[in-house]
PDB file of N, CA and C in Angstrom:
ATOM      1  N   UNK A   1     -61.400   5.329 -49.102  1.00  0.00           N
ATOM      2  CA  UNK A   1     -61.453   5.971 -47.813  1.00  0.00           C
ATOM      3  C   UNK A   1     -60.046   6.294 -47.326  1.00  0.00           C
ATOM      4  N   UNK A   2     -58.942   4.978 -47.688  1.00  0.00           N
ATOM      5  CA  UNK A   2     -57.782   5.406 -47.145  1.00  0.00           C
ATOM      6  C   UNK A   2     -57.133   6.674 -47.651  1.00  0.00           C
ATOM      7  N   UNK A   3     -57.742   7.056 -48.881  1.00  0.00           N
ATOM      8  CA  UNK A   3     -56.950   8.142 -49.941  1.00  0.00           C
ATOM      9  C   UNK A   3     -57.559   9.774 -49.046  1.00  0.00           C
ATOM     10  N   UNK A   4     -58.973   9.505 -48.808  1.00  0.00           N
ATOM     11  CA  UNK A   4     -59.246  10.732 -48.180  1.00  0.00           C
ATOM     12  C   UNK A   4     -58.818  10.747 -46.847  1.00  0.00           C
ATOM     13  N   UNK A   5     -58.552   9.741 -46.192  1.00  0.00           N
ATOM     14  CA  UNK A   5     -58.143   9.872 -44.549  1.00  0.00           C
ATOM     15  C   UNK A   5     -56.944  11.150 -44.635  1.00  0.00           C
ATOM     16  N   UNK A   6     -55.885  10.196 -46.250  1.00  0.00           N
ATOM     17  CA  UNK A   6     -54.560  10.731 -45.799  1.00  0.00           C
ATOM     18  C   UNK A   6     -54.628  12.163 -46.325  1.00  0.00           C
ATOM     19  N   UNK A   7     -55.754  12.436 -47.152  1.00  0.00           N
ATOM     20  CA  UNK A   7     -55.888  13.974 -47.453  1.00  0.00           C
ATOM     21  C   UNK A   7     -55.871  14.664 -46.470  1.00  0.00           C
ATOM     22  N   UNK A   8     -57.309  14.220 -45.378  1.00  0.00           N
ATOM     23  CA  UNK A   8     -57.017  14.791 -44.067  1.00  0.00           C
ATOM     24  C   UNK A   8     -56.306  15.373 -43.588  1.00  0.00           C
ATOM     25  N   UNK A   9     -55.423  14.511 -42.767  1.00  0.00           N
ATOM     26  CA  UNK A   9     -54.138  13.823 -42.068  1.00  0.00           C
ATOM     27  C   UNK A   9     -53.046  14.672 -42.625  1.00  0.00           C
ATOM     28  N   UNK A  10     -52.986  15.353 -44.209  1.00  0.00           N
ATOM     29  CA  UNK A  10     -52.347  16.059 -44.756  1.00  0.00           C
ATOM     30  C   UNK A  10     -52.484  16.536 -45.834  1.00  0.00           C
ATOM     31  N   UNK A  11     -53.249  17.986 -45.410  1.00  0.00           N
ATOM     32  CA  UNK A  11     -54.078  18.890 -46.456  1.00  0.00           C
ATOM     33  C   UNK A  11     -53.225  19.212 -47.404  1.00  0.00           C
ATOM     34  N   UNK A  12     -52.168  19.426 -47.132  1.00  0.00           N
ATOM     35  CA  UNK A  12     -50.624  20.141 -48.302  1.00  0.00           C
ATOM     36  C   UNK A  12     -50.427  19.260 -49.374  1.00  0.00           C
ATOM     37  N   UNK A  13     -51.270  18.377 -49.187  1.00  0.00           N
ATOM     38  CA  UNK A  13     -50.644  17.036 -50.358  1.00  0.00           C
ATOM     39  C   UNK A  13     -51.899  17.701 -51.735  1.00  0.00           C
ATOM     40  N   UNK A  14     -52.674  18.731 -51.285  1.00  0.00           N
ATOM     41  CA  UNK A  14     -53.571  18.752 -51.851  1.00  0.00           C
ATOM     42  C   UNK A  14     -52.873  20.299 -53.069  1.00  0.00           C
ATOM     43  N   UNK A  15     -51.888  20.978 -52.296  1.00  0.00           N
ATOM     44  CA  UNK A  15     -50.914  21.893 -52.480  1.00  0.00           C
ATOM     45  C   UNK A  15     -50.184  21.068 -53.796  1.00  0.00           C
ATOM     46  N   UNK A  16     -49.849  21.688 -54.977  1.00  0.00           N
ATOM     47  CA  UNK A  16     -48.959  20.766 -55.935  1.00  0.00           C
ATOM     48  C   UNK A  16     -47.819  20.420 -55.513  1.00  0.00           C
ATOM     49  N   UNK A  17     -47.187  21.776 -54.863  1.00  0.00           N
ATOM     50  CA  UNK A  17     -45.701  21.957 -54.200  1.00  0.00           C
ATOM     51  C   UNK A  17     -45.904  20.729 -53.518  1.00  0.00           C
ATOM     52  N   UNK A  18     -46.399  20.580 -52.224  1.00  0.00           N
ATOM     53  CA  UNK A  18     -46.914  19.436 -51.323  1.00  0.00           C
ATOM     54  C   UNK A  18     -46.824  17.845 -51.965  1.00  0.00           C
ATOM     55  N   UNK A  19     -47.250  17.950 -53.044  1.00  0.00           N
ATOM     56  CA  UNK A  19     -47.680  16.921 -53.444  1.00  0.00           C
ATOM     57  C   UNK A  19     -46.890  16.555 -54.295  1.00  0.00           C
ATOM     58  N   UNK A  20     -45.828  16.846 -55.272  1.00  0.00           N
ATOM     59  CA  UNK A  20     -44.974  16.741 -55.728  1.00  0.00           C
ATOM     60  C   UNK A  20     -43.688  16.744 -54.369  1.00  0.00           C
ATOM     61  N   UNK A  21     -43.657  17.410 -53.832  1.00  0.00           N
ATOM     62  CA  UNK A  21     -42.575  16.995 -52.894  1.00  0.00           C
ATOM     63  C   UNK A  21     -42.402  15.426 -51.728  1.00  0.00           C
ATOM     64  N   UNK A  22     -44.000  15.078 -51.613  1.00  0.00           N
ATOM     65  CA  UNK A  22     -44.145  13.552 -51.165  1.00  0.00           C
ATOM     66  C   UNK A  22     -43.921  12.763 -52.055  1.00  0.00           C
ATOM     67  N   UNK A  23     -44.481  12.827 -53.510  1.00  0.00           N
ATOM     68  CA  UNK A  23     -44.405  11.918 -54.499  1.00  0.00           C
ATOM     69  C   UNK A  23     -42.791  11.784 -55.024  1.00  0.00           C
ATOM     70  N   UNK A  24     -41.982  12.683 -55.124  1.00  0.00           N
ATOM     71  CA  UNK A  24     -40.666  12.671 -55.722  1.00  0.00           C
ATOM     72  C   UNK A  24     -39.523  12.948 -54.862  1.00  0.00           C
ATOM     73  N   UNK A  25     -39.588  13.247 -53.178  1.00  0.00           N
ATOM     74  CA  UNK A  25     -38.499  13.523 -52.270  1.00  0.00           C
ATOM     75  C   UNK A  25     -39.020  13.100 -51.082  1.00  0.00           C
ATOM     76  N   UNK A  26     -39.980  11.998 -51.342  1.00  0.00           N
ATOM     77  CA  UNK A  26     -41.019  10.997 -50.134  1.00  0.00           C
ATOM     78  C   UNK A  26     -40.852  12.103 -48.953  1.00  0.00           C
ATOM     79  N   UNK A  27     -41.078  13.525 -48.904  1.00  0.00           N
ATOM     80  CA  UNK A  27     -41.045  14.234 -47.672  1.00  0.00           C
ATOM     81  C   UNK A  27     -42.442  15.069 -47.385  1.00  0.00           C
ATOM     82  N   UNK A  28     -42.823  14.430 -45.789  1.00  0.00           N
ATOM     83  CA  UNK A  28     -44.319  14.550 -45.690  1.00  0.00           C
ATOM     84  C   UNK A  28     -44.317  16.393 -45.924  1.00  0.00           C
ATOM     85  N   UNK A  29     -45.722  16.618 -46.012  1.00  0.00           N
ATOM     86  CA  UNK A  29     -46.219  17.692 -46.439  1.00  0.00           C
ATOM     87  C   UNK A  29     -45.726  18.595 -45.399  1.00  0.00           C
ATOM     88  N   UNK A  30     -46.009  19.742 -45.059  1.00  0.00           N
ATOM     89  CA  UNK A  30     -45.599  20.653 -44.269  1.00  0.00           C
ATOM     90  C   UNK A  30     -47.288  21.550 -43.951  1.00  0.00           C
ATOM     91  N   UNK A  31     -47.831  21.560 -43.454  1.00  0.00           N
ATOM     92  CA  UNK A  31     -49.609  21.360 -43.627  1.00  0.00           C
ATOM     93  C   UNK A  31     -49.880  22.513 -43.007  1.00  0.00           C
ATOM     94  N   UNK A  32     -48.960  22.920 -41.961  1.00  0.00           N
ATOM     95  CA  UNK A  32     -49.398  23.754 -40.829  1.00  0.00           C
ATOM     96  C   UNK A  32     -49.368  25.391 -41.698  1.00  0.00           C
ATOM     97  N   UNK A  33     -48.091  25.000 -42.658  1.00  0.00           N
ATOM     98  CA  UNK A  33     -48.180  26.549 -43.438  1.00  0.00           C
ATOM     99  C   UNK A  33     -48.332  26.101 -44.926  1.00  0.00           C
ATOM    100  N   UNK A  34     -48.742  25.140 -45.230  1.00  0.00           N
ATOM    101  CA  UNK A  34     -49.667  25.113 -46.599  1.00  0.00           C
ATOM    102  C   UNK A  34     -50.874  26.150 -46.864  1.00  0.00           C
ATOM    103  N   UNK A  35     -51.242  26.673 -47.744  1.00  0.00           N
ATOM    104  CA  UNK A  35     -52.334  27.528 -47.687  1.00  0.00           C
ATOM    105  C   UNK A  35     -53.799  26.844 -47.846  1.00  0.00           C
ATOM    106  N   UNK A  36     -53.774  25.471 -48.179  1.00  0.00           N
ATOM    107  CA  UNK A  36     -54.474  24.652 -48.128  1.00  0.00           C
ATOM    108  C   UNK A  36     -54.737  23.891 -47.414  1.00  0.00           C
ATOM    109  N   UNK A  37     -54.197  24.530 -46.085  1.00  0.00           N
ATOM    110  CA  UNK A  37     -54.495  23.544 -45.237  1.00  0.00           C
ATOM    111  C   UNK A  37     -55.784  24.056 -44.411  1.00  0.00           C
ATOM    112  N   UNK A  38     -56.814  24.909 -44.516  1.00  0.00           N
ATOM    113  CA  UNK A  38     -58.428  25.425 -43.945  1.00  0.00           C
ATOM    114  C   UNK A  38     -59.016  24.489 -45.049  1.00  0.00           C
ATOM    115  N   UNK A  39     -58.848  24.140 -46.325  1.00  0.00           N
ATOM    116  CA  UNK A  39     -60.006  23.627 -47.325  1.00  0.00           C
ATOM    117  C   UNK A  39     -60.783  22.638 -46.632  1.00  0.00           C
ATOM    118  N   UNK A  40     -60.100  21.596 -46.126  1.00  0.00           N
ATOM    119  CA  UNK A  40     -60.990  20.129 -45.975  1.00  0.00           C
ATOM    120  C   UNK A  40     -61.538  20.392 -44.431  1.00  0.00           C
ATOM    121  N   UNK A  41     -61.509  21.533 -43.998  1.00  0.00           N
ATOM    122  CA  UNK A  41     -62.291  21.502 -42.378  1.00  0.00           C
ATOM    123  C   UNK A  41     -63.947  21.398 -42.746  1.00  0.00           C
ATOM    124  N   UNK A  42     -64.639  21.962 -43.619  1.00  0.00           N
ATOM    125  CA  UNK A  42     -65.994  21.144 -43.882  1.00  0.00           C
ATOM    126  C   UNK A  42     -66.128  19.466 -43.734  1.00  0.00           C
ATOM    127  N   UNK A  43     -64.865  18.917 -44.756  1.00  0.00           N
ATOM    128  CA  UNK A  43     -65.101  17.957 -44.700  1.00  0.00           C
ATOM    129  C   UNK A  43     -64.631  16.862 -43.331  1.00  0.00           C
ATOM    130  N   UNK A  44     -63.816  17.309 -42.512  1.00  0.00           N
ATOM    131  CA  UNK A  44     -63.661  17.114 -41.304  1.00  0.00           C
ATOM    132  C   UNK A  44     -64.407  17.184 -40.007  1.00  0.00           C
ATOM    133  N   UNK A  45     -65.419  17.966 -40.182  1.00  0.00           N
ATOM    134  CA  UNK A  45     -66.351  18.648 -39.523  1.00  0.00           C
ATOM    135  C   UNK A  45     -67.736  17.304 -39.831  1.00  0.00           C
ATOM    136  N   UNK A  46     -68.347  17.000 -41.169  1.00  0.00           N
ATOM    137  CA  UNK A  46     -68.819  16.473 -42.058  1.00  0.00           C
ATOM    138  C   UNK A  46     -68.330  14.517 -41.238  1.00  0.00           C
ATOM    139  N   UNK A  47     -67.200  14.262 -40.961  1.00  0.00           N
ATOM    140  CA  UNK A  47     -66.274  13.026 -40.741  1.00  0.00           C
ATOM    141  C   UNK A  47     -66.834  12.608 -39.655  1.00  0.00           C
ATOM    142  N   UNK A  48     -66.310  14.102 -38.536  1.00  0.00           N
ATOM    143  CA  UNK A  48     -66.685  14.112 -37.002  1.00  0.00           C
ATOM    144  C   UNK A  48     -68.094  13.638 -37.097  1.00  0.00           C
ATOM    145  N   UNK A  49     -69.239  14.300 -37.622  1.00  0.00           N
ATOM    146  CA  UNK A  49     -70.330  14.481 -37.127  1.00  0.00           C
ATOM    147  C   UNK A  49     -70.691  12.848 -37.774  1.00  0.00           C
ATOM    148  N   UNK A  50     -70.129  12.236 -38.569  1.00  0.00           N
ATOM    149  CA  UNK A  50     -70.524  10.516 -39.376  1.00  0.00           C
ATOM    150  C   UNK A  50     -70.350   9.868 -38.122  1.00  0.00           C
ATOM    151  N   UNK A  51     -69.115  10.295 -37.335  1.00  0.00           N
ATOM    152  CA  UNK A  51     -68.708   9.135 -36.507  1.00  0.00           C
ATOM    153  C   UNK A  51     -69.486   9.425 -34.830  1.00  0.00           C
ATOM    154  N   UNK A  52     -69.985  10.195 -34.649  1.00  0.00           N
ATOM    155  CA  UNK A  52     -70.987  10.593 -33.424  1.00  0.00           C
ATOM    156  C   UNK A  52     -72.162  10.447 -33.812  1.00  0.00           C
ATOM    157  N   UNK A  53     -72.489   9.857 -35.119  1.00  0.00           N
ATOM    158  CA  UNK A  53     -73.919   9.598 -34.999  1.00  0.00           C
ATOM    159  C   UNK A  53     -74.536   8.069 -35.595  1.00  0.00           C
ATOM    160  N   UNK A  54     -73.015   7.622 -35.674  1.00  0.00           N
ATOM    161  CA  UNK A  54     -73.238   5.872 -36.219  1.00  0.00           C
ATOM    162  C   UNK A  54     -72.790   5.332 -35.266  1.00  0.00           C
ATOM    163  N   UNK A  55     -73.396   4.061 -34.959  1.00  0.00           N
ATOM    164  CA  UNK A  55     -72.867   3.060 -34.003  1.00  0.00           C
ATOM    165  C   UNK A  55     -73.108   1.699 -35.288  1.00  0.00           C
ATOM    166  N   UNK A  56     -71.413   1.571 -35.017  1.00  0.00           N
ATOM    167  CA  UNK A  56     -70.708   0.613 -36.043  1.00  0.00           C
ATOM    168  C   UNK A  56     -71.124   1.092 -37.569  1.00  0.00           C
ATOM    169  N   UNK A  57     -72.187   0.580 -38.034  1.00  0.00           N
ATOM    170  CA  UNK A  57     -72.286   0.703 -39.531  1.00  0.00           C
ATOM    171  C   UNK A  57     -73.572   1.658 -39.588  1.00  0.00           C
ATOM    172  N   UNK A  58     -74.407   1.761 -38.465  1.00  0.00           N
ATOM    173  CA  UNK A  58     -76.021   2.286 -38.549  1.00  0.00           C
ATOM    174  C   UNK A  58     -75.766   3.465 -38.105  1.00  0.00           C
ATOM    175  N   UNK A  59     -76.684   4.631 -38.920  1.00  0.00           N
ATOM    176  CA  UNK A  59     -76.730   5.882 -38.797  1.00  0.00           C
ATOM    177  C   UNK A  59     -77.922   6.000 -37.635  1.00  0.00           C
ATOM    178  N   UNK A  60     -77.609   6.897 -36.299  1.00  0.00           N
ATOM    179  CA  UNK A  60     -78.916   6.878 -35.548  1.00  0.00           C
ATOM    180  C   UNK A  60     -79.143   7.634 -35.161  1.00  0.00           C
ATOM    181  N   UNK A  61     -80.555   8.187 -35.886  1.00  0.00           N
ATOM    182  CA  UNK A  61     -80.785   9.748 -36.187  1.00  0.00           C
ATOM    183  C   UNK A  61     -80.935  10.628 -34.951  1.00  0.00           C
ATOM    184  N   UNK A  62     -81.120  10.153 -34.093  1.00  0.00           N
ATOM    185  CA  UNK A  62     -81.465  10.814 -32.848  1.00  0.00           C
ATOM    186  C   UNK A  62     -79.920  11.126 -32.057  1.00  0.00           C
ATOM    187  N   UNK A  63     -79.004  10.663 -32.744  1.00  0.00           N
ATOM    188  CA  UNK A  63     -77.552  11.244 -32.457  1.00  0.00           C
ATOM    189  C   UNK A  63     -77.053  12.586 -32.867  1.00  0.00           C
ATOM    190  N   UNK A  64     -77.882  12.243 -33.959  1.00  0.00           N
ATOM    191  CA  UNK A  64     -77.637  13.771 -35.008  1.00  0.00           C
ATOM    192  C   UNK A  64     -77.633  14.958 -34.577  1.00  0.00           C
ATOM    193  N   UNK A  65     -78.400  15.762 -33.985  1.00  0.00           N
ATOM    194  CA  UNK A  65     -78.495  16.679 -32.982  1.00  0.00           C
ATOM    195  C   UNK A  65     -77.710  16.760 -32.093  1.00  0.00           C
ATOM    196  N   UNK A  66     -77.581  15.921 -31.246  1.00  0.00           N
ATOM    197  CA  UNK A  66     -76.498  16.378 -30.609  1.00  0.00           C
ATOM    198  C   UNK A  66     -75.303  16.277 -30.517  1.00  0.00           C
ATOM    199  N   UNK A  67     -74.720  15.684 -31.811  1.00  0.00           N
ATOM    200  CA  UNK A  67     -73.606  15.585 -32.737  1.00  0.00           C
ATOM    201  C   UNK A  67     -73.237  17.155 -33.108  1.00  0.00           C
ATOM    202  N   UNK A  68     -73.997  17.377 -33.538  1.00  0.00           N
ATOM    203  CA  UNK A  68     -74.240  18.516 -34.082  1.00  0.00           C
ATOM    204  C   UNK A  68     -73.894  20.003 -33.525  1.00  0.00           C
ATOM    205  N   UNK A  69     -74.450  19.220 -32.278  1.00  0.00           N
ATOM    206  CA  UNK A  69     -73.971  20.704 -30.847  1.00  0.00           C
ATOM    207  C   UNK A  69     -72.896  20.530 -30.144  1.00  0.00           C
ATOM    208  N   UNK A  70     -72.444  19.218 -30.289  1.00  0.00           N
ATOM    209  CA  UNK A  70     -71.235  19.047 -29.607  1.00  0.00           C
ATOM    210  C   UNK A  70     -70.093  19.469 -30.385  1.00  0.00           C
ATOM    211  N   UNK A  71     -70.420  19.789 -31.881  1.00  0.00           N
ATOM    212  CA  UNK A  71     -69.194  20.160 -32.671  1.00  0.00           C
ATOM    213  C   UNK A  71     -69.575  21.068 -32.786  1.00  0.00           C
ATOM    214  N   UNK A  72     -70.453  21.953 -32.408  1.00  0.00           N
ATOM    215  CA  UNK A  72     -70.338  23.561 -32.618  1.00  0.00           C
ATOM    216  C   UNK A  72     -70.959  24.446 -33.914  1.00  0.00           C
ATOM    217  N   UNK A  73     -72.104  23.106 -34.607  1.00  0.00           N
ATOM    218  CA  UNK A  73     -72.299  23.717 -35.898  1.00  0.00           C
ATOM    219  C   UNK A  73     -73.299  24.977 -36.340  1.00  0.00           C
ATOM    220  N   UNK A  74     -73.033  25.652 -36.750  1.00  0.00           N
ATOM    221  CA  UNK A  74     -73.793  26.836 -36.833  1.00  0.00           C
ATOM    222  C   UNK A  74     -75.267  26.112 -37.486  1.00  0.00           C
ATOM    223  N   UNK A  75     -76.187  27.502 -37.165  1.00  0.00           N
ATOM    224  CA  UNK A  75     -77.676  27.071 -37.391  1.00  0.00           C
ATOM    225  C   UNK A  75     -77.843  26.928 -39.018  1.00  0.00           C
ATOM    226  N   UNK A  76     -77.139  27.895 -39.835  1.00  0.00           N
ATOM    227  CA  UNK A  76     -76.768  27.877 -41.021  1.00  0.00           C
ATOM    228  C   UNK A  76     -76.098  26.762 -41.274  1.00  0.00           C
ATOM    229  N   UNK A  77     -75.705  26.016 -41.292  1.00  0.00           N
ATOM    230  CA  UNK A  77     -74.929  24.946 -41.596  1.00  0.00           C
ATOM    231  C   UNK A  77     -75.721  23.671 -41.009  1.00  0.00           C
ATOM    232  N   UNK A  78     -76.421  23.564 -40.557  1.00  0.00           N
ATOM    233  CA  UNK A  78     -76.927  22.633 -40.157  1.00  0.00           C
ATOM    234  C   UNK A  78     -77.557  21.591 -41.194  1.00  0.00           C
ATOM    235  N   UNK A  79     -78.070  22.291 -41.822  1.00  0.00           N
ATOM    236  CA  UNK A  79     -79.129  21.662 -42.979  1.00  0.00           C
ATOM    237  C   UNK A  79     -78.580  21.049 -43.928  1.00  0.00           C
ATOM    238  N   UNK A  80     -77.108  21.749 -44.591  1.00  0.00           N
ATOM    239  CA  UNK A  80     -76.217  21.177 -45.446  1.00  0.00           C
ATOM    240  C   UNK A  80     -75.418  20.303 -45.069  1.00  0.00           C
ATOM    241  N   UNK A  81     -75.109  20.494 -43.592  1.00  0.00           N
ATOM    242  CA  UNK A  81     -74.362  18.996 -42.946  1.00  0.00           C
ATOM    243  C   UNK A  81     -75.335  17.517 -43.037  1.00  0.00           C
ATOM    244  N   UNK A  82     -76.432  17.971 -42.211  1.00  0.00           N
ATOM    245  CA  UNK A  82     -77.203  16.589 -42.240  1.00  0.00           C
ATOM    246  C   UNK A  82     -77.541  16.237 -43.686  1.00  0.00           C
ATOM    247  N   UNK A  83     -77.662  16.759 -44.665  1.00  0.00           N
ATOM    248  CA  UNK A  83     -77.600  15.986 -46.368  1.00  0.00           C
ATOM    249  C   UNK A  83     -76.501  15.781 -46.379  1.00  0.00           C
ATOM    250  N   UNK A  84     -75.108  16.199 -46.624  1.00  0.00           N
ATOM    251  CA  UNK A  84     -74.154  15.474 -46.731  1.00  0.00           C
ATOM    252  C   UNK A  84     -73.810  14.092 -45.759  1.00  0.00           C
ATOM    253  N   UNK A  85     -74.238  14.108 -44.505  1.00  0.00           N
ATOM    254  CA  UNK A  85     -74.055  13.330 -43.758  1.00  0.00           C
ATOM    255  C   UNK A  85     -74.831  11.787 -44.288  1.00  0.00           C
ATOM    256  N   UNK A  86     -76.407  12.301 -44.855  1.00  0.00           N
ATOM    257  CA  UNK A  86     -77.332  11.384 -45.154  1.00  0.00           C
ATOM    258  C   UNK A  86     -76.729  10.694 -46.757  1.00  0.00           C
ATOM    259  N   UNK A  87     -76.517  11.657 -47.455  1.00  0.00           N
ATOM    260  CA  UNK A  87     -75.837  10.884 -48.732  1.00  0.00           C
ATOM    261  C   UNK A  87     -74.683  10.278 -48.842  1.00  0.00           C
ATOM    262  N   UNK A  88     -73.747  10.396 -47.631  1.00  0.00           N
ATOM    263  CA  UNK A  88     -72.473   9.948 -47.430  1.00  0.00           C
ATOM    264  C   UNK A  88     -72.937   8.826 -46.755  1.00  0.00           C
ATOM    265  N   UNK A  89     -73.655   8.519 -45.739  1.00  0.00           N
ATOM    266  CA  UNK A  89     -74.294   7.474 -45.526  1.00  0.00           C
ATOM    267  C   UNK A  89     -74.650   6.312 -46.814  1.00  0.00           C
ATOM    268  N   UNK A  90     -76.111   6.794 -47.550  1.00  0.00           N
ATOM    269  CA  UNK A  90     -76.049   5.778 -48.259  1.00  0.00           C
ATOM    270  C   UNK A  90     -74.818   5.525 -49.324  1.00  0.00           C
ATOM    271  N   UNK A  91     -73.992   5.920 -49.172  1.00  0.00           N
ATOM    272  CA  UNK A  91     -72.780   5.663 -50.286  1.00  0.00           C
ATOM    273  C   UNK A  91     -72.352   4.465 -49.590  1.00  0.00           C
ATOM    274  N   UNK A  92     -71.952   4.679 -48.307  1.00  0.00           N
ATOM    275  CA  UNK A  92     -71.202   3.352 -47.360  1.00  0.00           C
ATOM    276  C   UNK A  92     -72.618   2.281 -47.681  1.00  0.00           C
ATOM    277  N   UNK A  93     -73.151   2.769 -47.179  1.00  0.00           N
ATOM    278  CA  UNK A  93     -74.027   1.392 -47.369  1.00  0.00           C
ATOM    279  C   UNK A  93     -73.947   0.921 -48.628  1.00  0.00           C
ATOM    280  N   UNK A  94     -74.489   1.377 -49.443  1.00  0.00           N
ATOM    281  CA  UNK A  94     -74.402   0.843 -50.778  1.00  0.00           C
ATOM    282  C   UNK A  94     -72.445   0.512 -51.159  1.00  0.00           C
ATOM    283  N   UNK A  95     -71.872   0.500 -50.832  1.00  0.00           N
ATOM    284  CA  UNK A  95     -70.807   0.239 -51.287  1.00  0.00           C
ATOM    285  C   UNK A  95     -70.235  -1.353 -50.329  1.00  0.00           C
ATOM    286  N   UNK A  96     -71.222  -0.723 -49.021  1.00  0.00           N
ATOM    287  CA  UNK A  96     -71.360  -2.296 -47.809  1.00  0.00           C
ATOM    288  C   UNK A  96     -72.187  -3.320 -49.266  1.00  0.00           C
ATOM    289  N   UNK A  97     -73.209  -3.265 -49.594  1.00  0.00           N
ATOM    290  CA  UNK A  97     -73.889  -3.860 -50.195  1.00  0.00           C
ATOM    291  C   UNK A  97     -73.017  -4.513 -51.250  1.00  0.00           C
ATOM    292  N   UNK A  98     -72.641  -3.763 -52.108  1.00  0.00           N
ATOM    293  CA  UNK A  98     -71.989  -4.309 -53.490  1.00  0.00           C
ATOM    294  C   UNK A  98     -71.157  -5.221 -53.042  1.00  0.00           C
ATOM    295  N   UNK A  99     -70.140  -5.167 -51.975  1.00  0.00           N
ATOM    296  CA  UNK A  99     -69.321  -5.664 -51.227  1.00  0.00           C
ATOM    297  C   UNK A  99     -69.577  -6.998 -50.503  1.00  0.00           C
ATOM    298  N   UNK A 100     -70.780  -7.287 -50.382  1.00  0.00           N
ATOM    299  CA  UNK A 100     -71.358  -8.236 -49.798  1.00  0.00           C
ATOM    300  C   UNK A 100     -71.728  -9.217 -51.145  1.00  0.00           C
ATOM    301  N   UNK A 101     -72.442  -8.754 -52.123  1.00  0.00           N
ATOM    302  CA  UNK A 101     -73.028  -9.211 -53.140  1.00  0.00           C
ATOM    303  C   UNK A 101     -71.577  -9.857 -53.635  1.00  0.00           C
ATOM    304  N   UNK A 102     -70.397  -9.151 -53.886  1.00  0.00           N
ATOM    305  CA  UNK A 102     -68.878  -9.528 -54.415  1.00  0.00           C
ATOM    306  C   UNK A 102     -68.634 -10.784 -53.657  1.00  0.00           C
ATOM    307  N   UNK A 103     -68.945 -11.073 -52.597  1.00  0.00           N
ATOM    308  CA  UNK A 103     -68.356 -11.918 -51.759  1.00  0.00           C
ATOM    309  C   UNK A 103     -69.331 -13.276 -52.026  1.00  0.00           C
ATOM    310  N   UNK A 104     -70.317 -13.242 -52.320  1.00  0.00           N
ATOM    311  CA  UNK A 104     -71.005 -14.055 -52.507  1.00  0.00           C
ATOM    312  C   UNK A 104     -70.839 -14.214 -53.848  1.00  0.00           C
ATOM    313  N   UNK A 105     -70.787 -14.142 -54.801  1.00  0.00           N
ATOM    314  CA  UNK A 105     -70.803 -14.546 -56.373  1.00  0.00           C
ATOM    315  C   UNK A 105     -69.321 -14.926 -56.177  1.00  0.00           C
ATOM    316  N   UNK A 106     -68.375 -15.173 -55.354  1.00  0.00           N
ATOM    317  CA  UNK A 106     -66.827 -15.104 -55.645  1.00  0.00           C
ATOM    318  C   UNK A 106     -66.929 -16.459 -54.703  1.00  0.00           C
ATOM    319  N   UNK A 107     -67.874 -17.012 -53.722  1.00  0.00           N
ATOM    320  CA  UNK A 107     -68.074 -18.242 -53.030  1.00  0.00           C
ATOM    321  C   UNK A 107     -68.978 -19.060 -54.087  1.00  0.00           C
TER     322      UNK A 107
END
């Protein structure tokens, strides 16, 4: 999660130039005129709408909607957000799970 935050946070890293220039002259990306910096707004969009419709760890579907309108999502887009939203869901969970199971076989 921390690796995609900082994708976020700084799309240019996604740029080779970008990304070679953090990795070898530790100098942050320059994002605003990267040409890569529109790619990850799906997935930002996709982030927003996870975090307006979970309270703490639980997805609650009746948020969804108006998650949805509060970020402005087109009617077209709607359908492909809430599956990504729902499979990005069970990923956390299931990754909550494994995580739990780790903790217990390690006690």
């Amino acid at each position: 999660m921390a690796a995609l935050q900082h994708q976020l946070d700084y799309p240019g890293i996604n740029c080779r130039q970008c990304n070679d220039n953090a990795a070898n002259d530790e100098i942050e990306p320059g994002c605003e005129m990267c040409p890569v910096n529109d790619w990850d707004q799906p997935t930002r969009l996709i982030l927003a709408l996870y975090d307006k419709s979970t309270i703490g760890v639980r997805l609650e579907p009746a948020l969804i909607v108006p998650a949805m309108d509060a970020l402005g999502l087109a009617a077209r887009d709607r359908r492909p957000a809430r599956d990504c939203l729902l499979a990005m869901h069970r990923q956390i969970q299931q990754h909550i799970r494994q995580q739990q199971e780790n903790q217990r076989h390690d006690n």
